[in-house]
Every structure is written in structure tokens, then in C-alpha cells.
Protein backbone atom coordinates (compact mmCIF):
# COMPACT_ATOMS: atom_id res chain seq x y z
CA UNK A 1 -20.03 -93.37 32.38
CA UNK A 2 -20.43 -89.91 30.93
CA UNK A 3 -21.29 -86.67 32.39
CA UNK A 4 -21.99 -83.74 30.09
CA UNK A 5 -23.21 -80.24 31.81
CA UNK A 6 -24.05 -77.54 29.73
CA UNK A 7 -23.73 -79.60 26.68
CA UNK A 8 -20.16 -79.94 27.40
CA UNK A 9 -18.19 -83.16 28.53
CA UNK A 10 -17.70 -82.75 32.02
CA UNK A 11 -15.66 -85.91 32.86
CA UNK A 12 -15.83 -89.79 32.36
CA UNK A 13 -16.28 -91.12 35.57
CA UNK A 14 -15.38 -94.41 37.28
CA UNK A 15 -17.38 -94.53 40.81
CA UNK A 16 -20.29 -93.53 42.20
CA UNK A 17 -18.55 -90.98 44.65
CA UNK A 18 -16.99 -89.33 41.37
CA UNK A 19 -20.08 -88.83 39.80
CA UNK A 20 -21.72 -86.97 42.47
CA UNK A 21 -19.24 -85.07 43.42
CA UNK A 22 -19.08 -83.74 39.90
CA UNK A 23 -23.10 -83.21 40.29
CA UNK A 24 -22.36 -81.47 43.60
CA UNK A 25 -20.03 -78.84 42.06
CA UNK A 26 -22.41 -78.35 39.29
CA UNK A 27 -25.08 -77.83 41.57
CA UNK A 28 -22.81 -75.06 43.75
CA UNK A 29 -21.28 -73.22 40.71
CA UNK A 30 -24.80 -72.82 39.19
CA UNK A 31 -26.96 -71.77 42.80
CA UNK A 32 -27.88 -68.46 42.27
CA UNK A 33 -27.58 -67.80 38.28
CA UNK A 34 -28.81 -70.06 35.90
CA UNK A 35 -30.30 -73.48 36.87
CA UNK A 36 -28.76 -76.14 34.56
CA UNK A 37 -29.13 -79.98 32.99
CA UNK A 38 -26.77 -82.41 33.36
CA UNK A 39 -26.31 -85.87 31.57
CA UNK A 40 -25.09 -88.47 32.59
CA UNK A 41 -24.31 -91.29 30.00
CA UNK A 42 -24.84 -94.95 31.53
CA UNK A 43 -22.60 -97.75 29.59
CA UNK A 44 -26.22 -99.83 29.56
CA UNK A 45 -27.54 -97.85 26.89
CA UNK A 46 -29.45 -95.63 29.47
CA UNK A 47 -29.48 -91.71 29.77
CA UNK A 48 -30.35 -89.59 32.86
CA UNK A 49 -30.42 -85.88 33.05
CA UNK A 50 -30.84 -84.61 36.30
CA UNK A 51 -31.10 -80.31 37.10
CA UNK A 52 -28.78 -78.28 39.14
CA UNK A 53 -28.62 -75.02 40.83
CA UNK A 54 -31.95 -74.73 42.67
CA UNK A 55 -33.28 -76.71 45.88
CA UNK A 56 -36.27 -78.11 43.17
CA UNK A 57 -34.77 -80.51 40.21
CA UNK A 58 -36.09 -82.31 37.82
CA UNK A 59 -34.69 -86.12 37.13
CA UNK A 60 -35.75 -87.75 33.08
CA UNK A 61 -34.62 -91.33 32.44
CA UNK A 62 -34.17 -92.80 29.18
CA UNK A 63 -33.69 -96.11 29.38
CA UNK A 64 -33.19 -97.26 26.06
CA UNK A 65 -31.89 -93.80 24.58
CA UNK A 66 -28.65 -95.36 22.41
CA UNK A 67 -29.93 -98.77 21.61
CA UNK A 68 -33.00 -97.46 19.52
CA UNK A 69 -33.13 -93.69 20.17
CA UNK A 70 -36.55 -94.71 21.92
CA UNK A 71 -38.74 -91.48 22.93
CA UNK A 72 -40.07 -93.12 25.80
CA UNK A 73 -38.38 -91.79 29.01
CA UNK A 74 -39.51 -91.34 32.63
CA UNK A 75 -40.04 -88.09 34.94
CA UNK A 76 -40.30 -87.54 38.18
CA UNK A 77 -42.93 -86.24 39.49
CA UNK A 78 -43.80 -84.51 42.74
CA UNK A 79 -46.16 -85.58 45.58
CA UNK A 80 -46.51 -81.62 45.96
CA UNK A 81 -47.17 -79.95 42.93
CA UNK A 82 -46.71 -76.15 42.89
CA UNK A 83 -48.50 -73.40 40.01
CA UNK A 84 -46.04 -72.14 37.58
CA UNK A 85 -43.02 -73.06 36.11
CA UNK A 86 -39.21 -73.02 36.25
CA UNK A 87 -36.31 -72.95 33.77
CA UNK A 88 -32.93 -75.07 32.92
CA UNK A 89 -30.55 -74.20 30.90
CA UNK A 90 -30.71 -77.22 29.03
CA UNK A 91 -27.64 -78.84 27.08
CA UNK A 92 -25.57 -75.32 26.82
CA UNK A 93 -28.30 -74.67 24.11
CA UNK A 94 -31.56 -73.38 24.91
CA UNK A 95 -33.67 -72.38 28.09
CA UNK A 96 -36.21 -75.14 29.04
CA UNK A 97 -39.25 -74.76 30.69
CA UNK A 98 -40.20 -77.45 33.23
CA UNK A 99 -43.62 -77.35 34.98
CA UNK A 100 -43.82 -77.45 38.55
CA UNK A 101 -45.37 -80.33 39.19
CA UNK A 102 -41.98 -82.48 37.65
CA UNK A 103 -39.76 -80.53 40.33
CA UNK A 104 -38.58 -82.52 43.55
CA UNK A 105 -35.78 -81.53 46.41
CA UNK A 106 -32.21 -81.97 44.70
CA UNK A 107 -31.06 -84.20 47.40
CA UNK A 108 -33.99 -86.64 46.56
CA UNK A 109 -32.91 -86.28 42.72
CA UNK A 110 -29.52 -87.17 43.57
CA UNK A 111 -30.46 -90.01 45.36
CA UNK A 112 -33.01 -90.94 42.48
CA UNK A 113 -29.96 -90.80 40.07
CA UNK A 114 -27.29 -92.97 42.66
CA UNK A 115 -30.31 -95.44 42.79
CA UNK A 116 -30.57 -96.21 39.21
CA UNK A 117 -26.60 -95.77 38.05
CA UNK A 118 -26.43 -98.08 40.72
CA UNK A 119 -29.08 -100.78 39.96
CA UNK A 120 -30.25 -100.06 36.68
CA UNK A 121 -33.98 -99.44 38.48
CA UNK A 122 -36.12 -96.53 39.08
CA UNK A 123 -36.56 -95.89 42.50
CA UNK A 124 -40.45 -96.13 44.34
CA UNK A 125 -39.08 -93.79 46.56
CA UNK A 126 -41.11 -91.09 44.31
CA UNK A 127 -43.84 -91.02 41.15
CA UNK A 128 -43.01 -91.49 38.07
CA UNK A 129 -44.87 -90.29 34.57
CA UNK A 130 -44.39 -90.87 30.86
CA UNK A 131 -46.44 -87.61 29.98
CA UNK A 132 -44.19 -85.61 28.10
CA UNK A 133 -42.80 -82.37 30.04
């Protein structure tokens, strides 16, 4: 698989363990400045972005994105919602604004992303919405 941060190839990866201990650098290089996107293209025709750089992330799921460029896509979405909103630096090409409410602990989003590199599934472990963020 592929990993792209800041809209720049990061790495193809082989294992598991590689691929989040790319997303844990990521995440430590980018605490404190600018929160970022990462991508993370799955051989199955799948794509999953995940943030970095704040406790609160945000994990989308495309599961069809390179067999038919489908819009449909899956985002978390928090048993806790919170007012406001928070911004990514999204694909090294614009800021992105994400509403609260999509935001979970990272360490749940990396598990989210393990879970479905790994199976293929979305987790139940959180909620999930189509609604477009």
C-alpha cells in the first residue's frame, strides 16, 4: 500500500507495523503546528485518509475510490460531539475544515484504520455516516 502525507508520497509500505509507524511520526512531527491528512492507498481499490497532529482525528473511507471514482465514502463520527470546528491541512493543498462532531481520539482512528487495512471492514467499534463533511 501507499501512504501520501501532505500530498506527498510518504513511502510504500509492506506491513502493518510499517504503516503505523509512518502514521506515528506524522502524527509527532505535526503536534503542535499544523494538523494534517494522510492517505493511505489500499491495493483493493480502497482509500483511507486518516488526520494527524491533534489528540481529535478524523478517519474517511472510500471503499471503491479507484475502481469507479465512487463519491460515496464513510466518516467517523463521534459518540461526543463538540460545537465548532477544526482544520487539516489537507493533501499539501488547502486547509480543510472538519466539524466537530466527525473528530474521535487518534489512538481510536489508528485503530479504526489497522482494522480495515487489515480486514477490508469498518470497524463497530464507533459510528459511521455518509453525510458529507
Amino acid at each position: 500500500m501507499t501512504m501520501q502525507v501532505q500530498g506527498e508520497e510518504v513511502a510504500t509500505v509492506e506491513t502493518l507495523d510499517e504503516m503505523e509507524s509512518i502514521l506515528d511520526t506524522f502524527h509527532q512531527r505535526s503536534e503542535g503546528s499544523r494538523p494534517v491528512i494522510a492517505t493511505i492507498e489500499y491495493p483493493h481499490d480502497c482509500r483511507v485518509d486518516i488526520g494527524l497532529g491533534s489528540t481529535d482525528s478524523i478517519v474517511i473511507i472510500w471503499p471503491q475510490w479507484y475502481s469507479d471514482k465512487s463519491d460515496t465514502y464513510y466518516v467517523s463520527l463521534t459518540d461526543f460531539p463538540k460545537d465548532g470546528t477544526k482544520w487539516f491541512w489537507l493533501h499539501g493543498q488547502a486547509d480543510t475544515e472538519f466539524d466537530r462532531k466527525y473528530l474521535i481520539p487518534y489512538e481510536i482512528a489508528r485503530n479504526v484504520v489497522r482494522e480495515f487495512v487489515e480486514t477490508g471492514n469498518r470497524t463497530e467499534i464507533i459510528k459511521w455516516t455518509t453525510e458529507h463533511y
